[in-house]
C-alpha atoms as a PDB file:
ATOM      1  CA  UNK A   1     102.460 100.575 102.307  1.00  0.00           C
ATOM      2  CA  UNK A   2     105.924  99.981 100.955  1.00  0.00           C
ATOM      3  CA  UNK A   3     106.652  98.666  97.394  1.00  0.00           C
ATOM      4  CA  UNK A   4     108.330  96.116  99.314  1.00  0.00           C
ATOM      5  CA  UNK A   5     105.106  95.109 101.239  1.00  0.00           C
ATOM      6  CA  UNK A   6     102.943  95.437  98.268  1.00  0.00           C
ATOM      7  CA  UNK A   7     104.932  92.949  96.616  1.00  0.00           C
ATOM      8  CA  UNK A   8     105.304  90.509  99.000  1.00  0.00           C
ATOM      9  CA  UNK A   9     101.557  90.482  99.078  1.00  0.00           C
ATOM     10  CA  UNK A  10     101.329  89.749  95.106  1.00  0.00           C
ATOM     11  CA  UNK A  11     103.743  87.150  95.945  1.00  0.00           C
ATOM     12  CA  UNK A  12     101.104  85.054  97.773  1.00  0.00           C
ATOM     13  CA  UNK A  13      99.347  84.737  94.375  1.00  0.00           C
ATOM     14  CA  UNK A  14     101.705  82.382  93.326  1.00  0.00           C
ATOM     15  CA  UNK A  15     102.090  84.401  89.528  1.00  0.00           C
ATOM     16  CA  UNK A  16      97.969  83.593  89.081  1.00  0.00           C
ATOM     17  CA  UNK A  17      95.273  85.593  89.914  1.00  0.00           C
ATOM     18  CA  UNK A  18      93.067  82.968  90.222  1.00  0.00           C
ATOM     19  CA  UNK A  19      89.770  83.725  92.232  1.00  0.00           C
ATOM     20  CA  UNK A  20      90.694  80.935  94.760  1.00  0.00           C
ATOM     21  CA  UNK A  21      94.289  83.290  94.981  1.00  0.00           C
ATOM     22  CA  UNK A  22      92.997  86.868  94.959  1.00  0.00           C
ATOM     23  CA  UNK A  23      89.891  85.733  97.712  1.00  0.00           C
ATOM     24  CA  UNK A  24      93.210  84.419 100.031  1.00  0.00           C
ATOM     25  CA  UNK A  25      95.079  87.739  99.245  1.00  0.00           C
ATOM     26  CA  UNK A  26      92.099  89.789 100.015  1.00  0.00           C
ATOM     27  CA  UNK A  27      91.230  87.740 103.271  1.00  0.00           C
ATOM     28  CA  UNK A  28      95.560  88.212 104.107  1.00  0.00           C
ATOM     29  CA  UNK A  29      95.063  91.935 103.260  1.00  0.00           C
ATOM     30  CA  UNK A  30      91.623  92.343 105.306  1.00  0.00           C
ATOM     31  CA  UNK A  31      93.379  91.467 108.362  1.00  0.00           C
ATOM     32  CA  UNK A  32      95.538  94.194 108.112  1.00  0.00           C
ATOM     33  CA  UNK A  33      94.236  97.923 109.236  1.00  0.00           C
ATOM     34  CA  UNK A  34      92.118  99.669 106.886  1.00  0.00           C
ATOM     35  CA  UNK A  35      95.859 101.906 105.916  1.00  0.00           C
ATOM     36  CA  UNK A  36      97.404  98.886 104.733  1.00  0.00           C
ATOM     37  CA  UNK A  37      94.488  98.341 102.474  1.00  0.00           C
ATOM     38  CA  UNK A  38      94.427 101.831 101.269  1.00  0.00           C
ATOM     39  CA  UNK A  39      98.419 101.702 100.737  1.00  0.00           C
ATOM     40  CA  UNK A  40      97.824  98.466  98.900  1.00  0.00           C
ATOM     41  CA  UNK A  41      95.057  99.762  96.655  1.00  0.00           C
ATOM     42  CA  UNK A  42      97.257 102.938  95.867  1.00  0.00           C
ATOM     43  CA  UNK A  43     100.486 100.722  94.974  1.00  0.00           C
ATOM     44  CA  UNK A  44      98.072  98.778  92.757  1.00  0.00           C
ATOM     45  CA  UNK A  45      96.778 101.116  91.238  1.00  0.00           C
ATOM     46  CA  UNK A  46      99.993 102.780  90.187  1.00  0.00           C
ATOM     47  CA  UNK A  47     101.451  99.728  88.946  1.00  0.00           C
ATOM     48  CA  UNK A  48      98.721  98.856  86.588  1.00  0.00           C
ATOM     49  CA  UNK A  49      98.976 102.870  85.495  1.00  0.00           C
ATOM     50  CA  UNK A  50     102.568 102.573  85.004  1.00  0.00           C
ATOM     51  CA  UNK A  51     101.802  99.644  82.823  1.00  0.00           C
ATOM     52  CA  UNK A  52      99.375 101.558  80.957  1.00  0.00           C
ATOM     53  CA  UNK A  53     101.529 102.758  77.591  1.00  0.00           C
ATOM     54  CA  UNK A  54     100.938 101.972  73.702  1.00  0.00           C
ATOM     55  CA  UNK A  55     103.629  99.900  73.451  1.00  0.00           C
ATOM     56  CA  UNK A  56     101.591  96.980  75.576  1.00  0.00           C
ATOM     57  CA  UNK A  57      98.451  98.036  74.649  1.00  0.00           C
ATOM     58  CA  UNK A  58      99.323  97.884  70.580  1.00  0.00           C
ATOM     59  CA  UNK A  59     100.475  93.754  71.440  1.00  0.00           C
ATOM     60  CA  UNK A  60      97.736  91.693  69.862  1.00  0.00           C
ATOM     61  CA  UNK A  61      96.055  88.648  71.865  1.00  0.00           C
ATOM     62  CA  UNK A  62      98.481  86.083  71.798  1.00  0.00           C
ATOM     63  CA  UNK A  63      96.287  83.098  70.779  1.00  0.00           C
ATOM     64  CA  UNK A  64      93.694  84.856  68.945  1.00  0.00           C
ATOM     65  CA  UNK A  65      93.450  85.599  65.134  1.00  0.00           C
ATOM     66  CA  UNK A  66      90.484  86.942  62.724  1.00  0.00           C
ATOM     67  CA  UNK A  67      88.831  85.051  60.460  1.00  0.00           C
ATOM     68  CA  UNK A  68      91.266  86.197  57.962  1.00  0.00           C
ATOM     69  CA  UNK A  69      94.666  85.014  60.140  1.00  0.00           C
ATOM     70  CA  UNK A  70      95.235  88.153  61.407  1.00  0.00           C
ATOM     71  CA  UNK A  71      96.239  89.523  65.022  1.00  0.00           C
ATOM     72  CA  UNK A  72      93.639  90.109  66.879  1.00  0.00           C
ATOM     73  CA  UNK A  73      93.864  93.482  69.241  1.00  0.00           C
ATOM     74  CA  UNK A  74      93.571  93.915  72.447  1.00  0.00           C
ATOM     75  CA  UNK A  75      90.124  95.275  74.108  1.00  0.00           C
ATOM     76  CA  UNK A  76      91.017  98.245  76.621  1.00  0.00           C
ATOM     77  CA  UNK A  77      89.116  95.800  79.398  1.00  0.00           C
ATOM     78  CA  UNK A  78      91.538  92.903  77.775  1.00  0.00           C
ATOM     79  CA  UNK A  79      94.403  95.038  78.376  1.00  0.00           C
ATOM     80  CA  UNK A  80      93.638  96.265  82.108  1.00  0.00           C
ATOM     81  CA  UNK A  81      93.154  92.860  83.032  1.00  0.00           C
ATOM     82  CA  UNK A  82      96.329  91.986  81.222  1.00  0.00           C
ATOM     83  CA  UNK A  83      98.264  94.690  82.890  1.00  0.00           C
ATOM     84  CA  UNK A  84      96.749  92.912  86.161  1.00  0.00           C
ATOM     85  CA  UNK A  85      98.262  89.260  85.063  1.00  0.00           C
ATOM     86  CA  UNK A  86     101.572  91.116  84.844  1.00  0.00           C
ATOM     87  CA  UNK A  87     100.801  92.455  87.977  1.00  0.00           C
ATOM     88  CA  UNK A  88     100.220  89.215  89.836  1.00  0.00           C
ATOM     89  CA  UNK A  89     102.816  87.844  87.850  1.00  0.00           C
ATOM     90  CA  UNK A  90     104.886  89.680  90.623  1.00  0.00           C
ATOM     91  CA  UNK A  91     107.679  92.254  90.790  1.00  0.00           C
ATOM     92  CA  UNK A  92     110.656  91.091  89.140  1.00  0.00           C
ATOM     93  CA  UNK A  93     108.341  90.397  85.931  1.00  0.00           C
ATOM     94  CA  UNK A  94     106.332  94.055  86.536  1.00  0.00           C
ATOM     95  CA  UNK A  95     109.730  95.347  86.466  1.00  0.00           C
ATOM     96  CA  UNK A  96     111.132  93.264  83.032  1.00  0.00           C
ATOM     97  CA  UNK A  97     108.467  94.249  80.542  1.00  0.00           C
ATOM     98  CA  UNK A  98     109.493  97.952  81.034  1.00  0.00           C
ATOM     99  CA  UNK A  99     112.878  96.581  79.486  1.00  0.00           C
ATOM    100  CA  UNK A 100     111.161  94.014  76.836  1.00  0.00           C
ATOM    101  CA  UNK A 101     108.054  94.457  75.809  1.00  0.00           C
ATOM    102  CA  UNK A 102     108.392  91.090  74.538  1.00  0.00           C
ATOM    103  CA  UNK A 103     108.242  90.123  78.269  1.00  0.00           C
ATOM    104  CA  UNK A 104     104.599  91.644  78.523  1.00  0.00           C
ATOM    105  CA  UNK A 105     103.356  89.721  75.306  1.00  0.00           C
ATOM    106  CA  UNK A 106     102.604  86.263  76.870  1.00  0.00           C
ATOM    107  CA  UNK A 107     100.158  87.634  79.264  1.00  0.00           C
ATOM    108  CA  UNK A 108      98.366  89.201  76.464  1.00  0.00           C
ATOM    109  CA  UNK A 109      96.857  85.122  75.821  1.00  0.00           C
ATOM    110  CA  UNK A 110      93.441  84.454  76.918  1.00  0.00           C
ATOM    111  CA  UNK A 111      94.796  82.212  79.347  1.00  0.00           C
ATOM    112  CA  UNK A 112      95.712  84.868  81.603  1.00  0.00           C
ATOM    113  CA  UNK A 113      92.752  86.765  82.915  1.00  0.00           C
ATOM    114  CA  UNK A 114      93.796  88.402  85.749  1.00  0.00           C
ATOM    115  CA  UNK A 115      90.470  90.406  86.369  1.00  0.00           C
ATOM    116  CA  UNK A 116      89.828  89.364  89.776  1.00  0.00           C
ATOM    117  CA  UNK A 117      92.881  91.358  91.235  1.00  0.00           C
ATOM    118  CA  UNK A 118      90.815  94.100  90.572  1.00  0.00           C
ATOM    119  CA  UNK A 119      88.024  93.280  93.358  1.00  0.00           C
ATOM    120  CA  UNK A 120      90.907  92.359  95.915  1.00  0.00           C
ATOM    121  CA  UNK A 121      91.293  95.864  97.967  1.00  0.00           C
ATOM    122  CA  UNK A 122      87.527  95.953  98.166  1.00  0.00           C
ATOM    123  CA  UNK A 123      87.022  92.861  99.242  1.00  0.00           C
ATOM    124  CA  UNK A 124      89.698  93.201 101.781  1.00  0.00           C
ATOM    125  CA  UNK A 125      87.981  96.870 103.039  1.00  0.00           C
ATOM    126  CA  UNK A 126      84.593  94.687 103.319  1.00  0.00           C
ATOM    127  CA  UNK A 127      86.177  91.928 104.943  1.00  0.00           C
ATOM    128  CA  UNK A 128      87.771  94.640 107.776  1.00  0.00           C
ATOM    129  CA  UNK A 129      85.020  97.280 107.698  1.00  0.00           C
ATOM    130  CA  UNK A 130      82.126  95.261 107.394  1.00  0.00           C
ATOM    131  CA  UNK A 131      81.212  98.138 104.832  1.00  0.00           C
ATOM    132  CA  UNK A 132      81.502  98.396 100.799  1.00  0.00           C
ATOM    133  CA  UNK A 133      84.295 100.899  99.714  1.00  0.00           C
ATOM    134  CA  UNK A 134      83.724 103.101  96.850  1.00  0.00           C
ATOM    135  CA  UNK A 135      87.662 103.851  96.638  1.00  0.00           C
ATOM    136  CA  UNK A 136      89.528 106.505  94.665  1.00  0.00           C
ATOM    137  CA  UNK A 137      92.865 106.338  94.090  1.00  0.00           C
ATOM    138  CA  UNK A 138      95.687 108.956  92.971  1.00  0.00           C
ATOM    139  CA  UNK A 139      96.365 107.379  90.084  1.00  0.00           C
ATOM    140  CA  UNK A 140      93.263 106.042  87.710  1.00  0.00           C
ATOM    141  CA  UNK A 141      94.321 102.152  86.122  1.00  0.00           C
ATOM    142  CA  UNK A 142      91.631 102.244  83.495  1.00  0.00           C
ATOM    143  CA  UNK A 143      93.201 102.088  80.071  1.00  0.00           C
ATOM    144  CA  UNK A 144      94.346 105.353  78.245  1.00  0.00           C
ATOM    145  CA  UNK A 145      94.653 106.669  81.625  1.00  0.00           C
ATOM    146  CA  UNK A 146      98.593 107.191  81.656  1.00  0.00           C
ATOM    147  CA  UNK A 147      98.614 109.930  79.369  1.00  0.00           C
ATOM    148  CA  UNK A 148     102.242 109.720  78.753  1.00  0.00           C
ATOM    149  CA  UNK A 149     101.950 106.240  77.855  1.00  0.00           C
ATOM    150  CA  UNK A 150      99.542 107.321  75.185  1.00  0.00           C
ATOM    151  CA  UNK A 151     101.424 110.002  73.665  1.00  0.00           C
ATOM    152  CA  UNK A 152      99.357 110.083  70.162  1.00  0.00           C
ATOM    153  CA  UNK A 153      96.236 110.084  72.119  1.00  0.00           C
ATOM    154  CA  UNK A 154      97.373 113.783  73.603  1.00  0.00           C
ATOM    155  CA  UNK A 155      95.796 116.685  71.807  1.00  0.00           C
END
């Protein structure tokens, strides 16, 4: 699947990953052949890996403080699914936060919980197959997993 392709899917999100949205993108995707699913799981999961550095990971929650008034961070599950809200967001966002991490901040806000883009290529390989998919993909989305987004974390 082409970048092009993948985003034209995201694009029928309408910028939410809602579960109403991701169950209509994984019905689109699941009546595609079982290689456009796998290209679309693989294009997903490199996005959310290229989205995987510090300097989005180290952005508190935007409407959440401490008791005390102060930031609160950013679980690594908070994080992957606000990597996915950027994600859904679509490309021409994806593509600004790279430039302005100020960009990628919004989406940090408990508003956006984008976790149900995670389930779409399996739903999608259920919904064609019939059968559950325990994919692997080249590149791993979970957080910390973009090493060279992590830098410090590198021994």
């Amino acid at each position: 699947m082409t970048w092009v392709d993948f985003w034209a899917l995201i694009g029928t999100l309408n910028g939410e990953a809602s579960e109403a949205n991701c169950q209509r993108l994984a019905e689109e995707l699941g009546s595609r052949s079982v290689a456009d699913i796998v290209g679309f799981a693989e294009r997903h999961a490199e996005a959310l890996y290229r989205l995987d550095q510090e300097k989005f990971g180290a952005l508190p929650v935007a409407d959440l403080t401490d008791r005390d008034g102060r930031p609160f961070p950013q679980s690594a599950d908070h994080f992957l699914y606000t990597r996915c809200a950027v994600v859904a967001a679509g490309r021409a966002v994806w593509e600004s936060v790279f430039f302005d991490v100020d960009k990628f901040a919004p989406y940090t806000s408990t508003e956006y919980d984008a976790e149900w883009l995670l389930y779409v290529p399996d739903k999608a390989y259920e919904l064609a197959t019939g059968q559950e998919w325990d994919r692997s993909t080249r590149y791993c989305f979970e957080t910390f997993s973009n090493k060279d987004g992590w830098p410090h974390l590198q021994n």
